[in-house]
PDB file of N, CA and C in Angstrom:
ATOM      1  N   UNK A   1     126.674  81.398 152.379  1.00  0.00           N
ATOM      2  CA  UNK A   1     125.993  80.386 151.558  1.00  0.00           C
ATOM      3  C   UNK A   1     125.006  81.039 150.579  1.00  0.00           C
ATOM      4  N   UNK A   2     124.777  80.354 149.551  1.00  0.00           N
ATOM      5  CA  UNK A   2     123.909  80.568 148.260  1.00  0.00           C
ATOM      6  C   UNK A   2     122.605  80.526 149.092  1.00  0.00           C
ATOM      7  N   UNK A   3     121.750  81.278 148.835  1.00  0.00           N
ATOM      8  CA  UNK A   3     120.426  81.101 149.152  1.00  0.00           C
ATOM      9  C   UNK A   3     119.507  80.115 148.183  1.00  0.00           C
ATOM     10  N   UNK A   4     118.754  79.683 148.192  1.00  0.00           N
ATOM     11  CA  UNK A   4     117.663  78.562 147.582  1.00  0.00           C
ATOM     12  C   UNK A   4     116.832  79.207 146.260  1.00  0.00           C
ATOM     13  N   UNK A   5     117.098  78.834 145.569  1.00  0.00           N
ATOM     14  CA  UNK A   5     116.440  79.892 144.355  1.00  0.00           C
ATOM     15  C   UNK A   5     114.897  79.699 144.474  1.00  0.00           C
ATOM     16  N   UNK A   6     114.188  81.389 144.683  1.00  0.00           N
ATOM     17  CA  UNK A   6     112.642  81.291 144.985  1.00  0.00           C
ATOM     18  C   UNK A   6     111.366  80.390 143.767  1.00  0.00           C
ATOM     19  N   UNK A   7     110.633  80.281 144.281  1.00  0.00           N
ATOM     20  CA  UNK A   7     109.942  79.322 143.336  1.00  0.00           C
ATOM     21  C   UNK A   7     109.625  79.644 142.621  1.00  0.00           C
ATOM     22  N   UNK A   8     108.880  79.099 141.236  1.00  0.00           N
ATOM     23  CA  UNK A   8     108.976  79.468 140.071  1.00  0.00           C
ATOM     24  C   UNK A   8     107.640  81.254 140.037  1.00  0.00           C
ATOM     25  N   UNK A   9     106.749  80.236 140.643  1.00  0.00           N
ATOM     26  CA  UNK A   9     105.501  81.503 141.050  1.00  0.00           C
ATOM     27  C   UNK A   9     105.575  82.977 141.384  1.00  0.00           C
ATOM     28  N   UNK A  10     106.493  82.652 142.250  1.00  0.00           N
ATOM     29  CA  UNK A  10     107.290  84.087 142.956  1.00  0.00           C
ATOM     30  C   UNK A  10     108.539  84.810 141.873  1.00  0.00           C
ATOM     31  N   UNK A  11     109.399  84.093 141.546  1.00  0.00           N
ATOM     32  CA  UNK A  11     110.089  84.481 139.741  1.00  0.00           C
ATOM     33  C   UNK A  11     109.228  85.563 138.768  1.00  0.00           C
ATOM     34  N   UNK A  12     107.808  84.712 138.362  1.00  0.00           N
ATOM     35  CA  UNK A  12     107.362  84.996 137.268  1.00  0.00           C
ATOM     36  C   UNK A  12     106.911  86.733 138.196  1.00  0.00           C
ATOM     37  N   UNK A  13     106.292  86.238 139.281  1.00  0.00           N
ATOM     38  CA  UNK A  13     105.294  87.445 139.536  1.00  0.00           C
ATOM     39  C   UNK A  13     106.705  89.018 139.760  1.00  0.00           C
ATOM     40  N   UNK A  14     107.572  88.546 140.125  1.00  0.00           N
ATOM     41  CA  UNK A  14     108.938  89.319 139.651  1.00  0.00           C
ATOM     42  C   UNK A  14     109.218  89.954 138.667  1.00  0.00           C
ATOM     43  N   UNK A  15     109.259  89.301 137.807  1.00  0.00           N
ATOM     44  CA  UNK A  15     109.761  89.310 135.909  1.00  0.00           C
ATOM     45  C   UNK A  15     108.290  90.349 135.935  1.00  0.00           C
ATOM     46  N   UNK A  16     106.807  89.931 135.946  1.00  0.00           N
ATOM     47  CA  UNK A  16     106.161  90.699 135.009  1.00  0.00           C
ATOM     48  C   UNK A  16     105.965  92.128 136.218  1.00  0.00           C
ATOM     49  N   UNK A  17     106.500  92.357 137.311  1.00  0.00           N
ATOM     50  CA  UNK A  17     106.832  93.828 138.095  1.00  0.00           C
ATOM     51  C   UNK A  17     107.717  94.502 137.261  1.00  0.00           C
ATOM     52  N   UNK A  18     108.821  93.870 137.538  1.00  0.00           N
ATOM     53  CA  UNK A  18     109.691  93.984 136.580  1.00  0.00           C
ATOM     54  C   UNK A  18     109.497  95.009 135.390  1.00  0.00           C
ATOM     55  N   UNK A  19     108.616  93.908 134.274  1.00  0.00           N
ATOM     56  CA  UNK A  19     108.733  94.497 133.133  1.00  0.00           C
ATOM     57  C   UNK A  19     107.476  95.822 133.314  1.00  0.00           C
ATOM     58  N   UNK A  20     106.660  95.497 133.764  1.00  0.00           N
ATOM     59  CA  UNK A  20     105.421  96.621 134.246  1.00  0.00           C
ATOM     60  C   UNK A  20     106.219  98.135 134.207  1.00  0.00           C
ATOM     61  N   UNK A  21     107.496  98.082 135.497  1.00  0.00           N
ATOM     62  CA  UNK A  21     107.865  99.605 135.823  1.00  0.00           C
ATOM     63  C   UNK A  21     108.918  99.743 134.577  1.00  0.00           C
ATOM     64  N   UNK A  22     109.320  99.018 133.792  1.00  0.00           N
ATOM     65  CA  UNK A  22     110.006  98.931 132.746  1.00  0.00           C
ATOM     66  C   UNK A  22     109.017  99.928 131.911  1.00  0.00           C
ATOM     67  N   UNK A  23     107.765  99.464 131.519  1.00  0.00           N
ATOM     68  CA  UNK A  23     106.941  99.546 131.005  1.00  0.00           C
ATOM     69  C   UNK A  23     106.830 101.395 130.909  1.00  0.00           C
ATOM     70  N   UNK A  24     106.435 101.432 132.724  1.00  0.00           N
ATOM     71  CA  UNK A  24     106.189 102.848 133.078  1.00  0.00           C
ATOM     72  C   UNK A  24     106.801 103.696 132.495  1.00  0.00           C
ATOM     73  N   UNK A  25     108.604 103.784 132.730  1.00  0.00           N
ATOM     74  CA  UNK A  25     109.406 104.553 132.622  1.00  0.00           C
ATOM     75  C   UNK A  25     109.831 104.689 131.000  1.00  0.00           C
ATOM     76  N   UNK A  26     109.617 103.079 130.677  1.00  0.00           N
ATOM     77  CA  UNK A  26     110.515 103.571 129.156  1.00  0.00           C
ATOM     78  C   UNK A  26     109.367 103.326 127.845  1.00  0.00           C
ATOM     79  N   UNK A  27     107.902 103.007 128.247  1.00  0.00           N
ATOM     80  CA  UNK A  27     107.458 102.634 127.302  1.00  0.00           C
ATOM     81  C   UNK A  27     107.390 100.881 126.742  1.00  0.00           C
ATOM     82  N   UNK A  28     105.867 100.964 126.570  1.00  0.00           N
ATOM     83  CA  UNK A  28     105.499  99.407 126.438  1.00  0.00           C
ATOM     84  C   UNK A  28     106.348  98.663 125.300  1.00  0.00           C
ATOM     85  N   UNK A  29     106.583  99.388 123.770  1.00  0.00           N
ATOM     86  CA  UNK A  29     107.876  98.722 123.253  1.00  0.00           C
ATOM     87  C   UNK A  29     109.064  98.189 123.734  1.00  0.00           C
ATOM     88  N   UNK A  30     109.482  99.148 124.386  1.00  0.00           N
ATOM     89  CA  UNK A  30     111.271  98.919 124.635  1.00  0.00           C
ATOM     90  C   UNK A  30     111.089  98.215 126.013  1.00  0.00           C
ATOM     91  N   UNK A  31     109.938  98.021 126.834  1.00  0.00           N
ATOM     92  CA  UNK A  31     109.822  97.106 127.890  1.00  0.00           C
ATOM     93  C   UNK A  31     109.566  96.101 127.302  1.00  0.00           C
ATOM     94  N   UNK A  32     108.910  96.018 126.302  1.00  0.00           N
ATOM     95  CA  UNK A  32     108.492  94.426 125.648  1.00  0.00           C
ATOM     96  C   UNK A  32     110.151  93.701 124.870  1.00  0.00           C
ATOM     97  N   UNK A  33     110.404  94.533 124.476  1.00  0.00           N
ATOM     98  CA  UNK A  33     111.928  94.343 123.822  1.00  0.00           C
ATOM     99  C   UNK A  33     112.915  94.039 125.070  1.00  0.00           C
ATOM    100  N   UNK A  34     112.685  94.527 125.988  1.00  0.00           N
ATOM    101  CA  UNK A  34     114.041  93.948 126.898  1.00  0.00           C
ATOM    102  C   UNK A  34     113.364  92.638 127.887  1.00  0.00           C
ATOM    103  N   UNK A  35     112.038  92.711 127.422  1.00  0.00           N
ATOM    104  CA  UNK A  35     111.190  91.253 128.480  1.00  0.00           C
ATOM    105  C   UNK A  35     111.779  89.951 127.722  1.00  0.00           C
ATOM    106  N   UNK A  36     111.939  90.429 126.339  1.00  0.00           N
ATOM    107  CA  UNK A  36     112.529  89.205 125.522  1.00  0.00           C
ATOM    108  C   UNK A  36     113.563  88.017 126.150  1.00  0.00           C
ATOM    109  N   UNK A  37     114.411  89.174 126.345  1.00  0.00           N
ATOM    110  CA  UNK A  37     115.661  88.409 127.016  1.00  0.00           C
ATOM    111  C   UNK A  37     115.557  88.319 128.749  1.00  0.00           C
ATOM    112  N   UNK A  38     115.001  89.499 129.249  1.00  0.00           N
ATOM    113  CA  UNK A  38     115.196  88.634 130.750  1.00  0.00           C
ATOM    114  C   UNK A  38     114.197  87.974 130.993  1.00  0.00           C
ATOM    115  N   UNK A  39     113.337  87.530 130.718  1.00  0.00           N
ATOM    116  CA  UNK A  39     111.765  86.749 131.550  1.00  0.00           C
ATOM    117  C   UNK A  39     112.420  85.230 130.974  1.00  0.00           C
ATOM    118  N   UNK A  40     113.487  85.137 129.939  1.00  0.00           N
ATOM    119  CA  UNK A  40     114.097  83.643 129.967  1.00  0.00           C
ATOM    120  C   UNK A  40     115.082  83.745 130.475  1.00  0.00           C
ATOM    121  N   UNK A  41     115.439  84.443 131.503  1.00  0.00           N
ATOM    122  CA  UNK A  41     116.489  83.936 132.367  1.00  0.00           C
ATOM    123  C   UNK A  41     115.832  83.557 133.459  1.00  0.00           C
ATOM    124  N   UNK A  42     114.931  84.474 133.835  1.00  0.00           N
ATOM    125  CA  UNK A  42     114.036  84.149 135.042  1.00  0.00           C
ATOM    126  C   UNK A  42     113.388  82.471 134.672  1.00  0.00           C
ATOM    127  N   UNK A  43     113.409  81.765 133.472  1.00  0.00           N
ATOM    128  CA  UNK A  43     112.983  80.344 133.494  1.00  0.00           C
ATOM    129  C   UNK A  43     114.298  79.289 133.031  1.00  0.00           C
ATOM    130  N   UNK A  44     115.641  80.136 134.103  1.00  0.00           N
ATOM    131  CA  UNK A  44     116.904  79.133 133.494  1.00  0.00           C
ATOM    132  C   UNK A  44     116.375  77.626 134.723  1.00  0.00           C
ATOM    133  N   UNK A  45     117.055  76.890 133.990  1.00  0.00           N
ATOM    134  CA  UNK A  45     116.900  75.709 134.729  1.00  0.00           C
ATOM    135  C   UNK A  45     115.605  74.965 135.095  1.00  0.00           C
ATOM    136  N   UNK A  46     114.539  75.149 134.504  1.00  0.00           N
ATOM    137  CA  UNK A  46     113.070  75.000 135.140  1.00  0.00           C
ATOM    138  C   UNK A  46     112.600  73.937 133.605  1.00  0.00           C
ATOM    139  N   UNK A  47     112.357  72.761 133.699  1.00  0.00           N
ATOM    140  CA  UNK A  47     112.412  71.414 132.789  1.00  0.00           C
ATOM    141  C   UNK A  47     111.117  71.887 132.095  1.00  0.00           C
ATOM    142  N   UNK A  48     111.329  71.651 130.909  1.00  0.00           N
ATOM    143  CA  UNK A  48     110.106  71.954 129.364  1.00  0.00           C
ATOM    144  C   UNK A  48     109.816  73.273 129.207  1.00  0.00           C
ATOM    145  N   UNK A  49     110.574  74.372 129.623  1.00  0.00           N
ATOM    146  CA  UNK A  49     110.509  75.746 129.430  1.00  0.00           C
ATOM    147  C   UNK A  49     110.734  76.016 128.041  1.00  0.00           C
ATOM    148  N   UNK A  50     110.932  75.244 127.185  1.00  0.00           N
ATOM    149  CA  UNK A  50     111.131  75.970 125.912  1.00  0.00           C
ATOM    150  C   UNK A  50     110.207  76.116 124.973  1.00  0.00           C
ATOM    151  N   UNK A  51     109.300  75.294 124.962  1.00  0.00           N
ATOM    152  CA  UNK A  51     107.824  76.489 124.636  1.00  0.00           C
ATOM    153  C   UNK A  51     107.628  77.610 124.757  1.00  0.00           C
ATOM    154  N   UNK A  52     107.863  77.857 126.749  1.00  0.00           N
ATOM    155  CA  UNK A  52     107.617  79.711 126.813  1.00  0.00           C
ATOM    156  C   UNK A  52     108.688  80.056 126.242  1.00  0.00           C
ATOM    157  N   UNK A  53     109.516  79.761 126.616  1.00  0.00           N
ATOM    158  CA  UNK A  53     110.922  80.521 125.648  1.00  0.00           C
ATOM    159  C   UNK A  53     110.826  80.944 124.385  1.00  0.00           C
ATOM    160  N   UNK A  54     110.705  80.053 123.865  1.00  0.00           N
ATOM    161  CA  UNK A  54     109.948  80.272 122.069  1.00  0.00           C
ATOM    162  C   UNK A  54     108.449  81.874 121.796  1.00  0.00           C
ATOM    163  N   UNK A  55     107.983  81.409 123.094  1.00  0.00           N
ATOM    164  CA  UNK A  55     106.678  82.466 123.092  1.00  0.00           C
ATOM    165  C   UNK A  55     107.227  84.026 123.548  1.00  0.00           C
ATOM    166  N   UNK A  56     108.128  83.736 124.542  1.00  0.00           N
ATOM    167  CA  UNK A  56     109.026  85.197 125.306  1.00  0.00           C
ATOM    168  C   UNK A  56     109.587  85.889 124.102  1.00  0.00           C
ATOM    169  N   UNK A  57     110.492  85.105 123.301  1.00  0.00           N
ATOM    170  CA  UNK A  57     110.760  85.246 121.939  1.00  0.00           C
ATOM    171  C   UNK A  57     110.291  86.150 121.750  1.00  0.00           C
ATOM    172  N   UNK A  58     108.398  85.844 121.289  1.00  0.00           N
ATOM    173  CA  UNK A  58     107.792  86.824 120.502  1.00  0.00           C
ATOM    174  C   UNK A  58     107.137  88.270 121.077  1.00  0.00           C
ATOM    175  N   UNK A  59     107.400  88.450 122.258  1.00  0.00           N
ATOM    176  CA  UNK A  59     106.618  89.044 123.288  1.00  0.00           C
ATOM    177  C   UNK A  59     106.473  90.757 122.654  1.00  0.00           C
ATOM    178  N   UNK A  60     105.095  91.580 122.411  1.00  0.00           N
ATOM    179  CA  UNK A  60     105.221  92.333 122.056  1.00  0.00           C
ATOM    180  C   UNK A  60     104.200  93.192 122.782  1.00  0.00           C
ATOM    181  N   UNK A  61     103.233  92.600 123.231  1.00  0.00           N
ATOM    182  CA  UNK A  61     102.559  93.802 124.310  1.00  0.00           C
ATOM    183  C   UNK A  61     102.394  93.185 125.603  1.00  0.00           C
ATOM    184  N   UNK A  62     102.117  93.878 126.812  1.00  0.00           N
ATOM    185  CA  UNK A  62     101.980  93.462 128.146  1.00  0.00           C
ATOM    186  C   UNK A  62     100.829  92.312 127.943  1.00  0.00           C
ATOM    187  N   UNK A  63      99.990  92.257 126.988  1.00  0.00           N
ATOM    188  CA  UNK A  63      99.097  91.528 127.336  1.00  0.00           C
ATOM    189  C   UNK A  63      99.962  90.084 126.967  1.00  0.00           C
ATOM    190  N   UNK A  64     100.536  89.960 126.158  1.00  0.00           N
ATOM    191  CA  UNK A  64     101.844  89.127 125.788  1.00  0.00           C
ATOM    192  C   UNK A  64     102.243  88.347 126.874  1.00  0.00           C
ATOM    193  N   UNK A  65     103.019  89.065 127.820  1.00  0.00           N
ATOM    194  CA  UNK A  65     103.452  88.946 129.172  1.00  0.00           C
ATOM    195  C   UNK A  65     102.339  88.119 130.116  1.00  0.00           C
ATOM    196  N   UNK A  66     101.198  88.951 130.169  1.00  0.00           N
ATOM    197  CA  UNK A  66     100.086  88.419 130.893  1.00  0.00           C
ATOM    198  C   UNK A  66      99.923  86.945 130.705  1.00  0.00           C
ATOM    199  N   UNK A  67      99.914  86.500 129.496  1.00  0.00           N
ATOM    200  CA  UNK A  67      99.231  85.456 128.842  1.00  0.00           C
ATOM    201  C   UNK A  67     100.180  84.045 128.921  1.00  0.00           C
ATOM    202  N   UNK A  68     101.588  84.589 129.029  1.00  0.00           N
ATOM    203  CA  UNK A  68     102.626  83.796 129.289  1.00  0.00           C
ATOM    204  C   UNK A  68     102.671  83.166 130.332  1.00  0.00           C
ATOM    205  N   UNK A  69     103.056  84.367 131.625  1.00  0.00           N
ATOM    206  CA  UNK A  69     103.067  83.998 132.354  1.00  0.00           C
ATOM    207  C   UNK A  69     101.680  82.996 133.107  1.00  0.00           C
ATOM    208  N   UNK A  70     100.392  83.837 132.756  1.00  0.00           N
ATOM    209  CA  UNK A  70      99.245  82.637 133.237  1.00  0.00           C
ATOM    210  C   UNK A  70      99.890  81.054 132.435  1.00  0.00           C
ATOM    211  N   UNK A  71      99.735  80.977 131.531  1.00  0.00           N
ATOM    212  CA  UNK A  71     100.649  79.699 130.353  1.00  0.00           C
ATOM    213  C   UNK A  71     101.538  79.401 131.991  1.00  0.00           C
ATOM    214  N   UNK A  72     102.569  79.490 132.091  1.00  0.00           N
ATOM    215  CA  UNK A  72     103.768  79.355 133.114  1.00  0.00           C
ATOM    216  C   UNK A  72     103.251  78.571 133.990  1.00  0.00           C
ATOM    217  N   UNK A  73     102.800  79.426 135.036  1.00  0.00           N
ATOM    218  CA  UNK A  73     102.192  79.498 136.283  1.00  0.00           C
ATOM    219  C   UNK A  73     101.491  77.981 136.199  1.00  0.00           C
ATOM    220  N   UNK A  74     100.039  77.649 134.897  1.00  0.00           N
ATOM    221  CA  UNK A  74      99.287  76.736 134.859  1.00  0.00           C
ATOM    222  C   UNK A  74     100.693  75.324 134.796  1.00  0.00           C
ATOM    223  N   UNK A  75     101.300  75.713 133.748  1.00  0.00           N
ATOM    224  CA  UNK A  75     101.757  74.132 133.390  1.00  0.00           C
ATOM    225  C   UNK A  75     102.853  74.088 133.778  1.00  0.00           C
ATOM    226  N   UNK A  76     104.117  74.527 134.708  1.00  0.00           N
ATOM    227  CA  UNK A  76     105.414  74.692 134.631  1.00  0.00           C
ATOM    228  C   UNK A  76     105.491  74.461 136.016  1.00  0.00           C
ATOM    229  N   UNK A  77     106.490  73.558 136.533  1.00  0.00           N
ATOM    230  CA  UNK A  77     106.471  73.538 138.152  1.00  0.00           C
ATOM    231  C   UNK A  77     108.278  73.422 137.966  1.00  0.00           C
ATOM    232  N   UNK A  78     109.126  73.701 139.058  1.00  0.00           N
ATOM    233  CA  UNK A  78     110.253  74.070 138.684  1.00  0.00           C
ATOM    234  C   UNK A  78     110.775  73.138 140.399  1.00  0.00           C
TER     235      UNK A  78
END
């Protein structure tokens, strides 16, 4: 069986690990460039996400990330 997809809280705090060791290894550009596309998969299915989506879009430094995800976390329940 499919397991229960984890909650949105636990997702985000994922995505910005994620992009962090991204960060480490390849550099805060090309981690910010590939956060583009996965941190909106990490919000598939989760109702009025397309604001952040629009904002992930633009994502260009970790503090970017930071600011989103707090954004997320406050108004987004999944």
């Amino acid at each position: 069986p499919i397991p229960p997809r984890p909650p949105l809280a636990a997702r985000c705090d994922t995505v910005v690990e994620q992009i962090e060791l991204a960060a480490r290894y390849k550099g805060e550009h090309i981690a910010c460039l590939e956060a583009r596309k996965h941190y909106a998969w990490y919000l598939k299915g989760v109702p009025y996400a397309g604001y952040y989506k629009e904002q992930i879009s633009k994502i260009s430094t970790l503090e970017d990330i930071d600011r989103i995800t707090a954004g997320i976390q406050r108004d987004l329940r999944d």
